[in-house]
C-alpha atoms as a PDB file:
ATOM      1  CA  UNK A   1     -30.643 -59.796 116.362  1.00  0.00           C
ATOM      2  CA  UNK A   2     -29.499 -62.877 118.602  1.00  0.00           C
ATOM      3  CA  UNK A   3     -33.346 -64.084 118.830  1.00  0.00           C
ATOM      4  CA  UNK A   4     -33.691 -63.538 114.911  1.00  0.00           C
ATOM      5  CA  UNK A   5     -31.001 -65.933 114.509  1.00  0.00           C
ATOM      6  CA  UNK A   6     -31.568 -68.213 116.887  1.00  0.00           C
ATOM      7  CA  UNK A   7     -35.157 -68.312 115.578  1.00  0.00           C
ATOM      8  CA  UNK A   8     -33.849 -68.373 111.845  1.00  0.00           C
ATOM      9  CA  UNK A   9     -31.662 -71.544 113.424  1.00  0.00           C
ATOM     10  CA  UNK A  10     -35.427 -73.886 113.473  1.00  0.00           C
ATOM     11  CA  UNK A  11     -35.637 -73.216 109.488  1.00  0.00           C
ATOM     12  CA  UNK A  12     -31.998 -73.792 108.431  1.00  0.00           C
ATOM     13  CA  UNK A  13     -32.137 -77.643 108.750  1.00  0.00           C
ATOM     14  CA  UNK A  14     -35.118 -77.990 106.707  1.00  0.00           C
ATOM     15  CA  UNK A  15     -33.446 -75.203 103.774  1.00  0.00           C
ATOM     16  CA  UNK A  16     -30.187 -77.235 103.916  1.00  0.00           C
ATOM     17  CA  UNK A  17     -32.082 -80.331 103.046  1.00  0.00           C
ATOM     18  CA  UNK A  18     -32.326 -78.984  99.566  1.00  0.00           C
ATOM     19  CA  UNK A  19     -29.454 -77.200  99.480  1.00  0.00           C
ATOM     20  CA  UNK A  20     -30.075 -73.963 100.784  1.00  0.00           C
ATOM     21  CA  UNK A  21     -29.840 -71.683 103.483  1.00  0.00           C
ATOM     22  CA  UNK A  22     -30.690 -67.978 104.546  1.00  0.00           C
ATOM     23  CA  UNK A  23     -28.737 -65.025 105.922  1.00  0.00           C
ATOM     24  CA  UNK A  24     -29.674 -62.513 108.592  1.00  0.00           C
ATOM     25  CA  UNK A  25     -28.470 -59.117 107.331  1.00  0.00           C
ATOM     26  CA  UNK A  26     -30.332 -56.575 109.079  1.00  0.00           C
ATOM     27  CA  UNK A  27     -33.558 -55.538 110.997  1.00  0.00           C
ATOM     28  CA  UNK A  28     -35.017 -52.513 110.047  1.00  0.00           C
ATOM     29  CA  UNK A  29     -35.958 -49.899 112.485  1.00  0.00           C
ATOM     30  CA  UNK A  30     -39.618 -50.642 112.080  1.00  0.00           C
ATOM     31  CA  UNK A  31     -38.648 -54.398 112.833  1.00  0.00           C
ATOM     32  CA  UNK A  32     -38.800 -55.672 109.795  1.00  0.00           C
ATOM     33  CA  UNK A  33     -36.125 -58.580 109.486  1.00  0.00           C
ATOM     34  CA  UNK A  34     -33.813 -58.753 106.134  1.00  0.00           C
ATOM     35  CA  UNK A  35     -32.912 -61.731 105.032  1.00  0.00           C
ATOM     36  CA  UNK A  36     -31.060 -62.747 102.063  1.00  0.00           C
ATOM     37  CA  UNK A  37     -31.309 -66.432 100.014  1.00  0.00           C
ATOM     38  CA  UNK A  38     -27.980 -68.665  99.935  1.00  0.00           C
ATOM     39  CA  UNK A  39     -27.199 -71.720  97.954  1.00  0.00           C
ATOM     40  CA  UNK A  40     -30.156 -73.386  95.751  1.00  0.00           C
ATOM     41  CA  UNK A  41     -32.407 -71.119  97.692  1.00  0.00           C
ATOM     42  CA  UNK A  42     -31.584 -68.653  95.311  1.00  0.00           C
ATOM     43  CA  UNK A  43     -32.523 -69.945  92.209  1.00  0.00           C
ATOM     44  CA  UNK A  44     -35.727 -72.187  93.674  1.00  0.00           C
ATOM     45  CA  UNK A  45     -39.160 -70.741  92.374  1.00  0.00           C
ATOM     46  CA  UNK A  46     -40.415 -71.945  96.374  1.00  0.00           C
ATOM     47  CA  UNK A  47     -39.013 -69.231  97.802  1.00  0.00           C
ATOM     48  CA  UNK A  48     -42.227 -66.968  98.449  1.00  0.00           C
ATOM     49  CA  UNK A  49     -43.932 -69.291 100.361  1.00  0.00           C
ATOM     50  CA  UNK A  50     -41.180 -71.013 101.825  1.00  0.00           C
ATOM     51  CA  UNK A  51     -40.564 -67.256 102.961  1.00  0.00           C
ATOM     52  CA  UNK A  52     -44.438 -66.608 104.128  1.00  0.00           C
ATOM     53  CA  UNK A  53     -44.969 -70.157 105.097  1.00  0.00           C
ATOM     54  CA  UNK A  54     -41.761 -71.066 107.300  1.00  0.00           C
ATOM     55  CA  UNK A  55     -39.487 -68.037 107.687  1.00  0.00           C
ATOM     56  CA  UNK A  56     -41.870 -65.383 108.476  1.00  0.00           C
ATOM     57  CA  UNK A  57     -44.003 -67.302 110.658  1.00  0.00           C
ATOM     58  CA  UNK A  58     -41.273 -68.924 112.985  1.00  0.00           C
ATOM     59  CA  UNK A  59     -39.589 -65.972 113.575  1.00  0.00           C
ATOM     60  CA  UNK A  60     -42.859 -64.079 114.097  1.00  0.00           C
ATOM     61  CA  UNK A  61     -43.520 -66.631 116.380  1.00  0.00           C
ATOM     62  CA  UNK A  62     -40.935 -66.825 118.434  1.00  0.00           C
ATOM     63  CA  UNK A  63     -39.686 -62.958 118.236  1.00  0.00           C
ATOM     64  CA  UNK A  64     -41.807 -60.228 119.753  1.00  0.00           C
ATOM     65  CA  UNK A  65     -42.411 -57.015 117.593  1.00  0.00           C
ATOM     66  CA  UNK A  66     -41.362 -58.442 114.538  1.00  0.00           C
ATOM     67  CA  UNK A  67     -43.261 -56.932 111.671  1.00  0.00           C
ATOM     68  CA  UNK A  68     -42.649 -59.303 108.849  1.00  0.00           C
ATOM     69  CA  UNK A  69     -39.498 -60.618 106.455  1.00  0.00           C
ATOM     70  CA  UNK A  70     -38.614 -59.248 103.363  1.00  0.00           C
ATOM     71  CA  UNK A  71     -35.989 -60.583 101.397  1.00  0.00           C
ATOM     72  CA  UNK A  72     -32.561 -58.425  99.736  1.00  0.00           C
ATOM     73  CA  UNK A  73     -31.142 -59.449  96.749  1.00  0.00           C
ATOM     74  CA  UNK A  74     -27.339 -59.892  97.007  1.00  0.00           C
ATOM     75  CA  UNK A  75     -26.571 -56.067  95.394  1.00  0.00           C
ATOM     76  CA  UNK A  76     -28.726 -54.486  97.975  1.00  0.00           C
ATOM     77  CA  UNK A  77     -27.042 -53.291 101.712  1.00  0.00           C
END
């Protein structure tokens, strides 16, 4: 989880810059890495491809065996 982070640390800067952010909450155990939207991230109709785009790609990029992103909604575990 420490590399998902620390990769998930190269989009924060650009998601604050609008107001936003994104939380780590789990990696699945077919290494898929939950995330969930905070601040105006949640209510920005960008979200899908700032998700396929940025998120999924940098931390693809810089995590081995990651599968993909997928994004919880804040009722979900």
């Amino acid at each position: 989880m420490k590399d998902v982070e620390s990769a998930l640390e190269h989009v924060r800067p650009h998601l604050a810059v609008d107001g936003g952010n994104v939380e780590l909450v789990d990696i699945t155990e077919d290494n898929v890495v939950l995330i969930r939207w905070k601040g105006a991230c949640r209510n920005c109709n960008m979200t899908q491809m700032t998700l396929k785009a940025g998120i999924e790609e940098v931390v693809k990029g810089k995590v081995a065996n990651v599968l993909g992103v997928r994004v919880v909604e804040e009722s979900d575990p």
